[in-house]
Protein backbone atom coordinates (compact mmCIF):
# COMPACT_ATOMS: atom_id res chain seq x y z
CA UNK A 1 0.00 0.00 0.00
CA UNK A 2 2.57 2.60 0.51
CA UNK A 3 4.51 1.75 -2.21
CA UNK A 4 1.30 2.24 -4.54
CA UNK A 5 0.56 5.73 -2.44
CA UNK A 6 3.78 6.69 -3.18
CA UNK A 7 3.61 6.13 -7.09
CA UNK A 8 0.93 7.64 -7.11
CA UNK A 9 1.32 10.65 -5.45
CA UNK A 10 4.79 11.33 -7.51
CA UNK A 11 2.59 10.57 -10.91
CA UNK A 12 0.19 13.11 -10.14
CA UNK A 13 2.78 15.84 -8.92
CA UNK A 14 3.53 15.96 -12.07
CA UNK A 15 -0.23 16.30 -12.99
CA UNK A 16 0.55 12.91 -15.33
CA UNK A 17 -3.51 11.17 -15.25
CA UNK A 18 -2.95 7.64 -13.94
CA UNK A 19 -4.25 4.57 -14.86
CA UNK A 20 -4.29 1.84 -11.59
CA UNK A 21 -5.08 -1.59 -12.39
CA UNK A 22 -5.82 -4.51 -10.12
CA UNK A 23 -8.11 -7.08 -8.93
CA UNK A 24 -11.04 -6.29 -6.71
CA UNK A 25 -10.52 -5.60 -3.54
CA UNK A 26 -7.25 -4.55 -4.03
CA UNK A 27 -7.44 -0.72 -2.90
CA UNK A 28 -7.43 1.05 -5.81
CA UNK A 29 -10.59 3.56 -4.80
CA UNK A 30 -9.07 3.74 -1.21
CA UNK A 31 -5.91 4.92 -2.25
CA UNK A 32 -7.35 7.68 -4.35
CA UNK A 33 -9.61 8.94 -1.38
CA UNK A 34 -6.48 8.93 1.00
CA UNK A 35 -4.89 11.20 -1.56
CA UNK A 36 -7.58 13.54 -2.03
CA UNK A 37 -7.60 13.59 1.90
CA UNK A 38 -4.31 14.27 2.74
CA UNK A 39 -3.43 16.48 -0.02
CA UNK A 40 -7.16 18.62 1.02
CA UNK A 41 -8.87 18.71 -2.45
CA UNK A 42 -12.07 17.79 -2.67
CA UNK A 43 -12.69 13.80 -4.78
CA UNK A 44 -15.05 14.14 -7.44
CA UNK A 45 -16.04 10.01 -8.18
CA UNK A 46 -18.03 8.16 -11.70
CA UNK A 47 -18.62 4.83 -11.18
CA UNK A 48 -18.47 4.30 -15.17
CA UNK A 49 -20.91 1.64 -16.34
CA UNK A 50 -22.20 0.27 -19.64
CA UNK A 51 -24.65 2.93 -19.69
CA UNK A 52 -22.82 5.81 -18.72
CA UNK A 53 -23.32 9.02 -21.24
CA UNK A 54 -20.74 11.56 -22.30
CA UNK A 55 -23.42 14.36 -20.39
CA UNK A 56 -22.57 12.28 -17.34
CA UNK A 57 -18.58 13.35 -17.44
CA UNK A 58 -18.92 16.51 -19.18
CA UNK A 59 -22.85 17.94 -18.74
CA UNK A 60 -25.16 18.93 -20.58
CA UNK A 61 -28.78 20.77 -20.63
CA UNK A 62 -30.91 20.75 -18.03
CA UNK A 63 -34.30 22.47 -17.15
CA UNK A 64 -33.81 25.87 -15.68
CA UNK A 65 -34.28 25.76 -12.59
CA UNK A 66 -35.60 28.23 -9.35
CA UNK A 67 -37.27 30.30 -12.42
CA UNK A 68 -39.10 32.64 -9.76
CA UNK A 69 -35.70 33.40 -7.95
CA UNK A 70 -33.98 34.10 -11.08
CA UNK A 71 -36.81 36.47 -12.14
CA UNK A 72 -36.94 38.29 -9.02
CA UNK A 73 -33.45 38.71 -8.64
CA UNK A 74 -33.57 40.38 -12.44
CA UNK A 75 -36.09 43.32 -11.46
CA UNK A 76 -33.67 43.95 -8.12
CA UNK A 77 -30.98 44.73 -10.25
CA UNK A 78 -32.70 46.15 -12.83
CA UNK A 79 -34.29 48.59 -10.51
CA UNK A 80 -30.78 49.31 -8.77
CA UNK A 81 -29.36 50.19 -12.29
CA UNK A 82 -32.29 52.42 -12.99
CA UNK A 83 -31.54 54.70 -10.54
CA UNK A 84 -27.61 54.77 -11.02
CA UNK A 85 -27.41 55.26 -14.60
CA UNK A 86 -30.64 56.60 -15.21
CA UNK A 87 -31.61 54.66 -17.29
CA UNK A 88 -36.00 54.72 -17.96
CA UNK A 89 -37.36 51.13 -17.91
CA UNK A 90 -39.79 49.16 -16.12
CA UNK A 91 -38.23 47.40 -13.20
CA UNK A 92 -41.63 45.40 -12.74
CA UNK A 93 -42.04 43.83 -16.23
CA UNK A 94 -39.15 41.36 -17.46
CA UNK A 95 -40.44 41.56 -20.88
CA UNK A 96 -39.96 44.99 -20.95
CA UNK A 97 -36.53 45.24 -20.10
CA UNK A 98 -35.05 44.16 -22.89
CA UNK A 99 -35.39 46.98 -25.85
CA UNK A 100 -34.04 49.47 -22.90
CA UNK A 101 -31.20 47.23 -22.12
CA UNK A 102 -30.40 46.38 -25.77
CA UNK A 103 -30.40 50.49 -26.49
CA UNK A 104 -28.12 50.87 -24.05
CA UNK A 105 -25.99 48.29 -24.62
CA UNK A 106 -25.59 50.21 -28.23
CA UNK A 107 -24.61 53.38 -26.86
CA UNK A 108 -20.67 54.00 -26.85
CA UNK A 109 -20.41 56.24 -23.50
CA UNK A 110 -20.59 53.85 -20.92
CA UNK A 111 -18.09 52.54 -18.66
CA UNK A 112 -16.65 49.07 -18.87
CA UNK A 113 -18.04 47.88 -15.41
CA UNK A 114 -21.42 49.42 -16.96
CA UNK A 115 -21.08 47.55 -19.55
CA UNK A 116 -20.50 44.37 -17.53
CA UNK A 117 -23.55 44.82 -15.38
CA UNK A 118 -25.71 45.57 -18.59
CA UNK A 119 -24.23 42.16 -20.43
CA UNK A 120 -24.89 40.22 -16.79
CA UNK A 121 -28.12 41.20 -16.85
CA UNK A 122 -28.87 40.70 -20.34
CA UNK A 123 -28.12 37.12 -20.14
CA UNK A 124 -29.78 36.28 -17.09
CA UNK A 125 -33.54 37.96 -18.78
CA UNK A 126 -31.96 35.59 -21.54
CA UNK A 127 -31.93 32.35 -19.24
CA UNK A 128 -35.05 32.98 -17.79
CA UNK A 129 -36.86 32.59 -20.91
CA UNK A 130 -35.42 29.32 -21.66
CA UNK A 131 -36.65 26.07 -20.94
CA UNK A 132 -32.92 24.59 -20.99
CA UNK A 133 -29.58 25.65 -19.54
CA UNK A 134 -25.96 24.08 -19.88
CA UNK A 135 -24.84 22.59 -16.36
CA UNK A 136 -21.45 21.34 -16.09
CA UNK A 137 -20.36 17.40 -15.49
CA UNK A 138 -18.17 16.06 -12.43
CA UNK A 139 -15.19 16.17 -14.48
CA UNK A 140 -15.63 19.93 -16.32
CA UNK A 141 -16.33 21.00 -12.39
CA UNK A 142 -13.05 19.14 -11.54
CA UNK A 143 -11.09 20.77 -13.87
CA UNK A 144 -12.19 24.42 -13.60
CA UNK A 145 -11.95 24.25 -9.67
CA UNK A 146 -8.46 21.76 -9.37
CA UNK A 147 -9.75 18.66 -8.00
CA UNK A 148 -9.14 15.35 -8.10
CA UNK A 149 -11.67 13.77 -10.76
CA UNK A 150 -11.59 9.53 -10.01
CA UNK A 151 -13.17 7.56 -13.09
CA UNK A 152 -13.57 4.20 -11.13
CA UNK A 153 -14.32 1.21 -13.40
CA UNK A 154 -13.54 2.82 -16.76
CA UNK A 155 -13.28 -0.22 -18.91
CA UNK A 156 -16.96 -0.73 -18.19
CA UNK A 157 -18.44 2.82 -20.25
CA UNK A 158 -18.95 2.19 -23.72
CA UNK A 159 -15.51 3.15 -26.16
CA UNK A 160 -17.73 6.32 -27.67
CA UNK A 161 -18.14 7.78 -24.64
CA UNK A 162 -14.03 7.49 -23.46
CA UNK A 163 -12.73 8.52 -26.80
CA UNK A 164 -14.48 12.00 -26.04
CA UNK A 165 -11.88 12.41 -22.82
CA UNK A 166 -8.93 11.70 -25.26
CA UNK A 167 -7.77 15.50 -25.20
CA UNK A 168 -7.95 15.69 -21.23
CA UNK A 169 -4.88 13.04 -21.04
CA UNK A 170 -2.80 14.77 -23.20
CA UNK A 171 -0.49 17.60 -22.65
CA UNK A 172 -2.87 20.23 -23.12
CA UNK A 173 -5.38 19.12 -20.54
CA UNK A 174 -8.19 20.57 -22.39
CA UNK A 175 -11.59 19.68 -23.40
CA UNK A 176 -13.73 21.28 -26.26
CA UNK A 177 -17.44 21.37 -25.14
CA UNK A 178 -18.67 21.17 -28.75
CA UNK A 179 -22.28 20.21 -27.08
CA UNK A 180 -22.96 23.76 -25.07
CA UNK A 181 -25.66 25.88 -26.50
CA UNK A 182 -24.78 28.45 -28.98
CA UNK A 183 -25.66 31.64 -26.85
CA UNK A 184 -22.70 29.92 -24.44
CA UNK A 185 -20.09 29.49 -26.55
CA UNK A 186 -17.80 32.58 -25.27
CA UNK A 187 -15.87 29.47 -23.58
CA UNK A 188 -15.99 26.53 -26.04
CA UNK A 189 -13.23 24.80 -24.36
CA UNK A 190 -12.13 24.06 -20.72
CA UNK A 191 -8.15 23.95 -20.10
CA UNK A 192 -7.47 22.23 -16.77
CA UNK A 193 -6.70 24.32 -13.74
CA UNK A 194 -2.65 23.63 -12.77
CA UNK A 195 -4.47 21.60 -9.52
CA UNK A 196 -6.35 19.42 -11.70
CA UNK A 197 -5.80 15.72 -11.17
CA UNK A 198 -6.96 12.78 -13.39
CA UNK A 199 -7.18 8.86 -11.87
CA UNK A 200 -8.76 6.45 -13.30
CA UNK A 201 -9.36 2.21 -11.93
CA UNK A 202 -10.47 -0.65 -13.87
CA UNK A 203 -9.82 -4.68 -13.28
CA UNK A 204 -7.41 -7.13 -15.36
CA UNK A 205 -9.42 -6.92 -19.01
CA UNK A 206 -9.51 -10.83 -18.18
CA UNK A 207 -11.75 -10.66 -15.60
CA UNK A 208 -15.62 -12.27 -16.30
CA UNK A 209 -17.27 -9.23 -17.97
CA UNK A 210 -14.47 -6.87 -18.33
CA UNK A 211 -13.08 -5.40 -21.34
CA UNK A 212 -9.66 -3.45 -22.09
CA UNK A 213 -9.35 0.28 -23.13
CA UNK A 214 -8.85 1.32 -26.53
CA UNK A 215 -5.25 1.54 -27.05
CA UNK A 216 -5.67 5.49 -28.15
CA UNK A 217 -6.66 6.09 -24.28
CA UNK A 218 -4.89 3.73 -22.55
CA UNK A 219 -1.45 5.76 -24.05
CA UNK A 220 -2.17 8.51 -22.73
CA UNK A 221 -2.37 7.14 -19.28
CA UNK A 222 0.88 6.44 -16.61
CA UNK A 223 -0.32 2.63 -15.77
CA UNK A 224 0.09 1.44 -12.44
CA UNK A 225 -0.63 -2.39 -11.91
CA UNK A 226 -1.86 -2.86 -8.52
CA UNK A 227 -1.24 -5.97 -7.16
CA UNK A 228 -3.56 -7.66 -4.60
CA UNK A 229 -2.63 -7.75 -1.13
CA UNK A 230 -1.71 -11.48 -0.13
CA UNK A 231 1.33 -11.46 1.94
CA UNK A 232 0.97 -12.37 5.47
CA UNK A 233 3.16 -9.33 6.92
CA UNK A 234 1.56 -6.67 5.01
CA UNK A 235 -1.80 -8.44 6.14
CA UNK A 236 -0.62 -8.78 9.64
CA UNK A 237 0.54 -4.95 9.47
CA UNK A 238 -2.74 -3.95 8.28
CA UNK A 239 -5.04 -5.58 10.83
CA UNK A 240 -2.79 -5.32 14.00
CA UNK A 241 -3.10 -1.10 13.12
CA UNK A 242 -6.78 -1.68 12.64
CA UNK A 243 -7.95 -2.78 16.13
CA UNK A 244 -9.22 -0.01 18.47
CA UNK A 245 -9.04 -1.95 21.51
CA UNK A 246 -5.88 -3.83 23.29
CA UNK A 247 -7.47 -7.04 24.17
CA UNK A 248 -8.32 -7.53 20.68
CA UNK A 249 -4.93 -7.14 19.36
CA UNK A 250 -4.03 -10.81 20.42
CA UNK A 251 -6.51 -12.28 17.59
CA UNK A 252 -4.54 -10.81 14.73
CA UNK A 253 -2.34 -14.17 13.82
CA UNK A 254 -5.47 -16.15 14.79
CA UNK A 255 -7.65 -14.37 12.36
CA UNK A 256 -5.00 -14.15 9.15
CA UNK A 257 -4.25 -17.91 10.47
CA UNK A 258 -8.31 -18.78 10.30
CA UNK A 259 -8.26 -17.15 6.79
CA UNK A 260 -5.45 -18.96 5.23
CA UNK A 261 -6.74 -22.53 6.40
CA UNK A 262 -10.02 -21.84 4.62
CA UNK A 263 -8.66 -21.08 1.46
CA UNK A 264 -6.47 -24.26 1.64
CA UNK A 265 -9.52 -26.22 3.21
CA UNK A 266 -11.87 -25.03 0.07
CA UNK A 267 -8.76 -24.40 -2.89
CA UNK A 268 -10.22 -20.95 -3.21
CA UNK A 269 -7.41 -18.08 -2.51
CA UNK A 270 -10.67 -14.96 -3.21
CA UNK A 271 -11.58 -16.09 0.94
CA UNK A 272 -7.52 -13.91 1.55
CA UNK A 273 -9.86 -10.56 0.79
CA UNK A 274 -8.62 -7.42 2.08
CA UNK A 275 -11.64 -6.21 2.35
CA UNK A 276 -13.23 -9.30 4.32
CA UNK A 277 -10.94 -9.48 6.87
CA UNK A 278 -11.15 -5.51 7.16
CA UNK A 279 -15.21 -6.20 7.71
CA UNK A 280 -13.61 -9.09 10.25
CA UNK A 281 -11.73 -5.81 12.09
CA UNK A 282 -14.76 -3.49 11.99
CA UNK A 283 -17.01 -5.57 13.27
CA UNK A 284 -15.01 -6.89 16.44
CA UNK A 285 -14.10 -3.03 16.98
CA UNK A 286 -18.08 -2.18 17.33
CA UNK A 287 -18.60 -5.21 19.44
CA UNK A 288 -16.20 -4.52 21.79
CA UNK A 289 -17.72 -1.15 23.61
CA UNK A 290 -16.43 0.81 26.14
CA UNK A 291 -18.28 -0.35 28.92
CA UNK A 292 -17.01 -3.43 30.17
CA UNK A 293 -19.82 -4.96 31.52
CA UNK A 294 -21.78 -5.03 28.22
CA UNK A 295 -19.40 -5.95 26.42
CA UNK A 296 -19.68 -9.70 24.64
CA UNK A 297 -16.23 -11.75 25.33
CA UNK A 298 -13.30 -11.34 22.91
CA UNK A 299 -13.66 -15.16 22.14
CA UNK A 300 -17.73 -14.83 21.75
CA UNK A 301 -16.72 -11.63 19.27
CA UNK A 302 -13.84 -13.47 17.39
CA UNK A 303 -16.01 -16.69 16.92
CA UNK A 304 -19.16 -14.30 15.62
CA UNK A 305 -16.94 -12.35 13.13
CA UNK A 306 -15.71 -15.33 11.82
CA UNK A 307 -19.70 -17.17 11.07
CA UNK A 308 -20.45 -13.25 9.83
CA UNK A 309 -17.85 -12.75 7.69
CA UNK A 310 -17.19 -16.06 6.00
CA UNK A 311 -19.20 -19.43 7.43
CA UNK A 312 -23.01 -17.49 7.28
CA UNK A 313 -22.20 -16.85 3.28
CA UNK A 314 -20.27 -20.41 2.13
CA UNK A 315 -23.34 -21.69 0.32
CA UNK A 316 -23.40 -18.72 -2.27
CA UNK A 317 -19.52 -19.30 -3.06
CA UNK A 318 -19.15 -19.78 -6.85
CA UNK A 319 -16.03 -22.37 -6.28
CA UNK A 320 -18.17 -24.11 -3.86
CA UNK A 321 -21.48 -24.75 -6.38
CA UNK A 322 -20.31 -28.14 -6.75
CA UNK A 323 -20.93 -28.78 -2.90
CA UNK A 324 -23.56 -30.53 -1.83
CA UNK A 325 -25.62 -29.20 1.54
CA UNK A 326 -24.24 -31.92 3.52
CA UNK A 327 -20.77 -31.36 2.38
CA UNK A 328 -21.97 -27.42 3.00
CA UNK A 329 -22.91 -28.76 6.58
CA UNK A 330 -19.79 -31.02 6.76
CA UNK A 331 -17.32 -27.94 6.09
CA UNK A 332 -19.04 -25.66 8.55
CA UNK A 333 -18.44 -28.12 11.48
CA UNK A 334 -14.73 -28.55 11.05
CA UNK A 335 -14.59 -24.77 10.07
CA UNK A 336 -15.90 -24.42 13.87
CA UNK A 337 -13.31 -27.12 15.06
CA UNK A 338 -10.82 -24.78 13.88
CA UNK A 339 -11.85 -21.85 15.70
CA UNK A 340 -11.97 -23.34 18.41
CA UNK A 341 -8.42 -24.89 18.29
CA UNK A 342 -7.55 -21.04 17.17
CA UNK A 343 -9.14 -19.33 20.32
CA UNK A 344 -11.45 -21.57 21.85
CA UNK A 345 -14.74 -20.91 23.65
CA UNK A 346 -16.14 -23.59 24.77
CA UNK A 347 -19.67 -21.58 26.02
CA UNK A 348 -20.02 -20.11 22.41
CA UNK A 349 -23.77 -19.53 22.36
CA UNK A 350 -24.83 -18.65 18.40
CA UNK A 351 -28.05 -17.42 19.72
CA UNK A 352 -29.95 -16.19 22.50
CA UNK A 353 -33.10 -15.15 23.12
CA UNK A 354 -34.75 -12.02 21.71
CA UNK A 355 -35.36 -8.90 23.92
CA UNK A 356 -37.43 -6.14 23.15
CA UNK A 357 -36.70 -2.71 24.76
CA UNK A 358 -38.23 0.87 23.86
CA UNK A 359 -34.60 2.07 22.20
CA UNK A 360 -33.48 -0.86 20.36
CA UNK A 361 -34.89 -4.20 19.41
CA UNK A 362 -33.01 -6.97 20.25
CA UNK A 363 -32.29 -10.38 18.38
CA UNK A 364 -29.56 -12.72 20.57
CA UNK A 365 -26.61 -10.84 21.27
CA UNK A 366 -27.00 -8.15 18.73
CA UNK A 367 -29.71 -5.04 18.28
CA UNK A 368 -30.96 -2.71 16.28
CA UNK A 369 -31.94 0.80 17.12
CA UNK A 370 -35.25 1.51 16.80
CA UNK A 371 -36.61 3.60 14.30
CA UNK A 372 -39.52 6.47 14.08
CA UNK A 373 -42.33 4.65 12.66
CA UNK A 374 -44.99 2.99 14.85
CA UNK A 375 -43.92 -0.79 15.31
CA UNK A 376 -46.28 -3.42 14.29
CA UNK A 377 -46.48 -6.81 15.24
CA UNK A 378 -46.60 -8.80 11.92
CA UNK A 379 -48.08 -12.27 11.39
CA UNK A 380 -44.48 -14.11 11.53
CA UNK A 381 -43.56 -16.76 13.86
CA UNK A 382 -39.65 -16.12 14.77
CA UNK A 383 -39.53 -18.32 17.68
CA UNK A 384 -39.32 -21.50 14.58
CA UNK A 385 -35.53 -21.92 14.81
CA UNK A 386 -34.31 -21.77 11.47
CA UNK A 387 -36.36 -18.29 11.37
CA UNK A 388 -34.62 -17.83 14.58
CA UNK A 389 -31.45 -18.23 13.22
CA UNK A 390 -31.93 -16.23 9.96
CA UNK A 391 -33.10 -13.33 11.80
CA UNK A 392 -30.01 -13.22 14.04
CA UNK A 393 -27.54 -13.34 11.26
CA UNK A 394 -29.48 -10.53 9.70
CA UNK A 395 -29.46 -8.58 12.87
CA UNK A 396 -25.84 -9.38 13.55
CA UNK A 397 -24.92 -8.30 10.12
CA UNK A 398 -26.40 -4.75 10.62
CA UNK A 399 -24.65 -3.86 13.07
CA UNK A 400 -21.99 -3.14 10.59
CA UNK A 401 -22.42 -0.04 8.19
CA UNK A 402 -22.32 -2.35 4.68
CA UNK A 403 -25.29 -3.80 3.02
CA UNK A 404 -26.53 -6.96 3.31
CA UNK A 405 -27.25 -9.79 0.70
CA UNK A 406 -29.59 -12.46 1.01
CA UNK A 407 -29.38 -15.37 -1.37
CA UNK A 408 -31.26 -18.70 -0.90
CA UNK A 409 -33.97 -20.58 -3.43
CA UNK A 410 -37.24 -18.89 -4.29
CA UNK A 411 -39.84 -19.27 -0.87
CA UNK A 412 -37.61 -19.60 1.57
CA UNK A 413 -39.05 -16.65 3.31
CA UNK A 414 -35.84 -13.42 2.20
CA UNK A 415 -38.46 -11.24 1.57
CA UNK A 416 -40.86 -11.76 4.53
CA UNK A 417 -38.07 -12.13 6.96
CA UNK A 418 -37.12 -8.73 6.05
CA UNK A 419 -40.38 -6.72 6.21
CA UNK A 420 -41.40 -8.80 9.38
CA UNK A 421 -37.58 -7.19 11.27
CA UNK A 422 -38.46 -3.80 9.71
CA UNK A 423 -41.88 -4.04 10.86
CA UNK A 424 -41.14 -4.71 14.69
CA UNK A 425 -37.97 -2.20 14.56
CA UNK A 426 -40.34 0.24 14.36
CA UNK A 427 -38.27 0.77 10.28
CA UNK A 428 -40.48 2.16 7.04
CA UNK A 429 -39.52 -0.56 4.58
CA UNK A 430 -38.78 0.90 0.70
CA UNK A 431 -39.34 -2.92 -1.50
CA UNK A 432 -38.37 -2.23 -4.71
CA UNK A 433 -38.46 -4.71 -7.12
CA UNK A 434 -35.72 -5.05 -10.01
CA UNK A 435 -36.20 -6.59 -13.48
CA UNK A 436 -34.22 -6.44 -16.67
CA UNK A 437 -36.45 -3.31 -17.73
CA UNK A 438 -34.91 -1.35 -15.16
CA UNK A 439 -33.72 1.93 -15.25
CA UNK A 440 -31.62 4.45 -13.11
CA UNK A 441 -34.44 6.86 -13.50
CA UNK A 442 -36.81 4.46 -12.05
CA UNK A 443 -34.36 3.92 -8.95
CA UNK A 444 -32.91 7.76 -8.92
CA UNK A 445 -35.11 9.92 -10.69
CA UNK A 446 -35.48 12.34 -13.68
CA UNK A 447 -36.72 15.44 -14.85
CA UNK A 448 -40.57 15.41 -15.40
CA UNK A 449 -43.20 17.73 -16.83
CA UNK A 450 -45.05 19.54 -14.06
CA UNK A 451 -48.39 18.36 -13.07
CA UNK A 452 -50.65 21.51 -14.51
CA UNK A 453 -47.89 23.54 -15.47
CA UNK A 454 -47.06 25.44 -18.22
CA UNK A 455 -45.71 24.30 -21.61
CA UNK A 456 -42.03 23.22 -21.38
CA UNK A 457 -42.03 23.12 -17.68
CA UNK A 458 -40.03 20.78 -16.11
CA UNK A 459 -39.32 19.66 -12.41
CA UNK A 460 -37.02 17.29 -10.71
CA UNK A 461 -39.08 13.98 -9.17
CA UNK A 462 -36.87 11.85 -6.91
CA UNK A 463 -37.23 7.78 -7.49
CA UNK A 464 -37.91 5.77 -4.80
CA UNK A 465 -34.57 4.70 -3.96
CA UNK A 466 -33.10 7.91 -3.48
CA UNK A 467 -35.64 9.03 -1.33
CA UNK A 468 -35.73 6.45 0.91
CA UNK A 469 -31.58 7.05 1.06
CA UNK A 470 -32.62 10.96 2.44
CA UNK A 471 -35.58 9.43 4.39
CA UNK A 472 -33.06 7.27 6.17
CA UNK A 473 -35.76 4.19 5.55
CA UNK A 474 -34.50 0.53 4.87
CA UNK A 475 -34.36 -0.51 1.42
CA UNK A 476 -35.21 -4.30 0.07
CA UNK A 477 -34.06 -4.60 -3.59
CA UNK A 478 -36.06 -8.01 -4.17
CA UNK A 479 -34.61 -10.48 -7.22
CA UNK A 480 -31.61 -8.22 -7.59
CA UNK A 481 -29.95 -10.78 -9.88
CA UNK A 482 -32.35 -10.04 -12.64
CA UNK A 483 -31.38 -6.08 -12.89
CA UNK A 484 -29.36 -5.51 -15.76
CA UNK A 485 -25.58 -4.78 -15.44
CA UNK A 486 -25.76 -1.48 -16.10
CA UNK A 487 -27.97 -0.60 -13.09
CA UNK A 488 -25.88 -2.85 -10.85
CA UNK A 489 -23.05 -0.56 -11.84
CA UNK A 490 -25.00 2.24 -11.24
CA UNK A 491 -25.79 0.97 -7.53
CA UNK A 492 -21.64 0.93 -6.85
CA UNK A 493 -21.41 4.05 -6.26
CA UNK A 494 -24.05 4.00 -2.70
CA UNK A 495 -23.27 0.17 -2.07
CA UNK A 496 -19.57 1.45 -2.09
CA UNK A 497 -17.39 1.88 1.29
């Protein structure tokens, strides 16, 4: 890691854009977001996907928008420069300002600043009668202001849309905005403030699904191969820096050591995962509180990472399809034997009995805050104990900041299991369900004609995934498999760390 900070960081003093590619996991994003932090910029992020538009990167035209604001701050001004340059017009009629202002804008006696204020002005009575306006991308905002501008899966975006950056690369570091409206074209092109930095991530072009840049941009970039993190002391580094508590310290070996005999017991080296045994970390650091006697035991907390992190999910492992349940079953058992012989606990309990308090509702070891909405008691039996069980893992799971995936065969009760622990958790519940004729829009939102409004007028609607993100509300995307890749990557960017 700090030899791919540091080549980085000497890359882009230079302003050169770099390129970083690696495997998953890897801490390519992360790298770029400790650079933009310690350096103070501010990180403009794309998550590129197969859908992803030039007008994404660079903007485009939007609906005008706060028309009534824009309007009233005209006749302010207008009235103000009435009275300084004397100039007869009707400050409370927009329509009628224009022949004054275009008269005076003839006349060859004014004053530059004058001038200025009359052009200003001008343009804004301009905007005001227009249904559309130009509004700059991520990346034109980037390079006007000097930020750092991160392009994070580029190989995924369609080749149009990339050759249409080609210019930003190069020396120059300029870009032609050949799609702004004609009554903006004083500044046709955008040349890169000195600040301006350019990174961009993608995955091996072998990977499933993946493609490789087109040789015309992948020139231009300095390419940094990121490799994955797999050696034991830069693992052991990592974690032992990681824990926020002393006592916990003592499980590094035990948990790098758990790690390593899984991927030996199952032939499957993805189970070494940075970011896994990161989640492994976080998890134990918000178990372990400060008061002592609430605290779970640091055996009870190492044994629960462990089933969180890596035994609850074995039976949706690709390189473990071939598995039968019992050999599922089988593996689980001597996975627990291991612990065990790693830091035994002898009075490991996977569940306890639910308790139900007016803060936080409470599932074995592990709660939930409650939320705002009046809790129901829904028709769902969770004393069964395979509902039980579910429940708890779900619980347990939340009580990290990362979302949650549920996979299992069609019936087995993912859906209702949900709504029932959002229901009694006192939590408004956002379903959504995906298909392959999903869209962004129908997940984000778009601009939409106003109800009853005039011709041309448009208005930002939110979709209901976004505003159950402001609402703070859970959200169940049910039969997420079926959405089509594009959407998926378009998710990356709020499922991301």
């Amino acid at each position: 890691m700090r030899r791919l900070f540091v080549l980085l960081t000497r890359a882009l003093r230079f302003n050169e854009p770099v390129l970083l590619v690696g495997e998953t996991g890897s801490g390519k994003t992360s790298v770029c977001q400790v650079f933009a932090a310690t350096t103070a910029r501010n990180l403009h992020t794309l998550n590129c996907h197969q859908n992803t538009e030039t007008t994404d990167l660079i903007g485009g035209l939007r609906p005008v928008r706060n028309r009534a604001s824009l309007e009233a701050d005209i006749l302010r001004k207008a009235a103000v420069l009435s009275s300084k340059i004397g100039l007869e017009m009707d400050t409370q009629d927009i329509s009628a300002l224009e022949i004054p202002l275009d008269s005076a804008l003839k006349s060859t006696n004014l004053s530059s600043s004058v001038r200025d204020v009359l052009d200003e002005l001008r343009r804004k009575i301009s905007k005001s009668k227009s249904i559309f306006e130009w509004h700059d991308g991520p990346l034109v905002e980037a390079m006007r202001n000097g930020d750092v501008f991160l392009l994070d899966e580029i190989s995924l975006a369609d080749d149009s849309v990339l050759e249409r950056l080609n210019s930003v690369p190069e020396p120059s570091r300029m870009l032609v905005l050949a799609e702004r409206a004609a009554d903006d074209l004083r500044h046709p092109s955008v040349i890169a403030h000195d600040s301006f930095k350019l990174v961009a991530t993608m995955n091996p072009g072998g990977d499933y699904g993946k493609k490789e840049l087109s040789p015309a941009l992948r020139n231009r970039f300095t390419e940094i191969w990121v490799p994955a993190i797999d050696d034991r002391s830069d693992l052991h580094l990592i974690v032992n820096c990681g824990w926020k508590h002393e006592v916990l310290r003592q499980y590094t070996t035990a948990v790098l050591d758990f790690v390593e005999w899984l991927c030996r017991e199952t032939g499957d080296l993805s189970f070494l995962n940075l970011q896994d045994v990161l989640a492994w970390v976080s998890f134990s650091n918000v178990m372990y509180g400060e008061d002592p006697s609430q605290n779970m035991s640091a055996q009870d907390i190492f044994h629960h990472a462990a089933h969180m992190n890596y035994l609850d999910g074995l039976g949706s492992v690709p390189s473990l399809s071939s598995y039968t349940a019992t050999s599922i079953e089988r593996l689980k058992l001597t996975a627990v034997n291991q612990l065990n012989e790693l830091a035994p606990c002898p009075n490991f309990e996977p569940f306890i009995p639910n308790f139900n308090s007016s803060v936080s509702y409470q599932l074995g070891s592990f709660s939930i805050p409650r939320g705002s909405h009046p809790t129901t008691h829904p028709s769902f039996n969770f004393q069964a104990p395979t509902t039980q069980t579910n429940a708890m893992r779900v619980v347990r799971a939340c009580q990290l900041a990362k979302p949650i995936l549920l996979e299992g065969s069609p019936g087995v009760g993912k859906t209702s299991l949900i709504t029932a622990l959002a229901k009694v958790s006192g939590h408004e519940l956002c379903r959504i369900n995906l298909s392959d004729q999903t869209d962004l829009i129908d997940l984000f939102g778009s601009d939409l004609p106003v109800d009853n409004g005039k011709a041309g007028e448009f208005a930002w609607k939110d979709g209901e995934f976004l505003r159950a993100l402001q609402e703070g509300r859970w959200v169940l995307l049910d039969e997420m498999n079926l959405a089509p890749q594009a959407v998926l990557g378009g998710l990356n960017a709020v499922l991301d760390h």
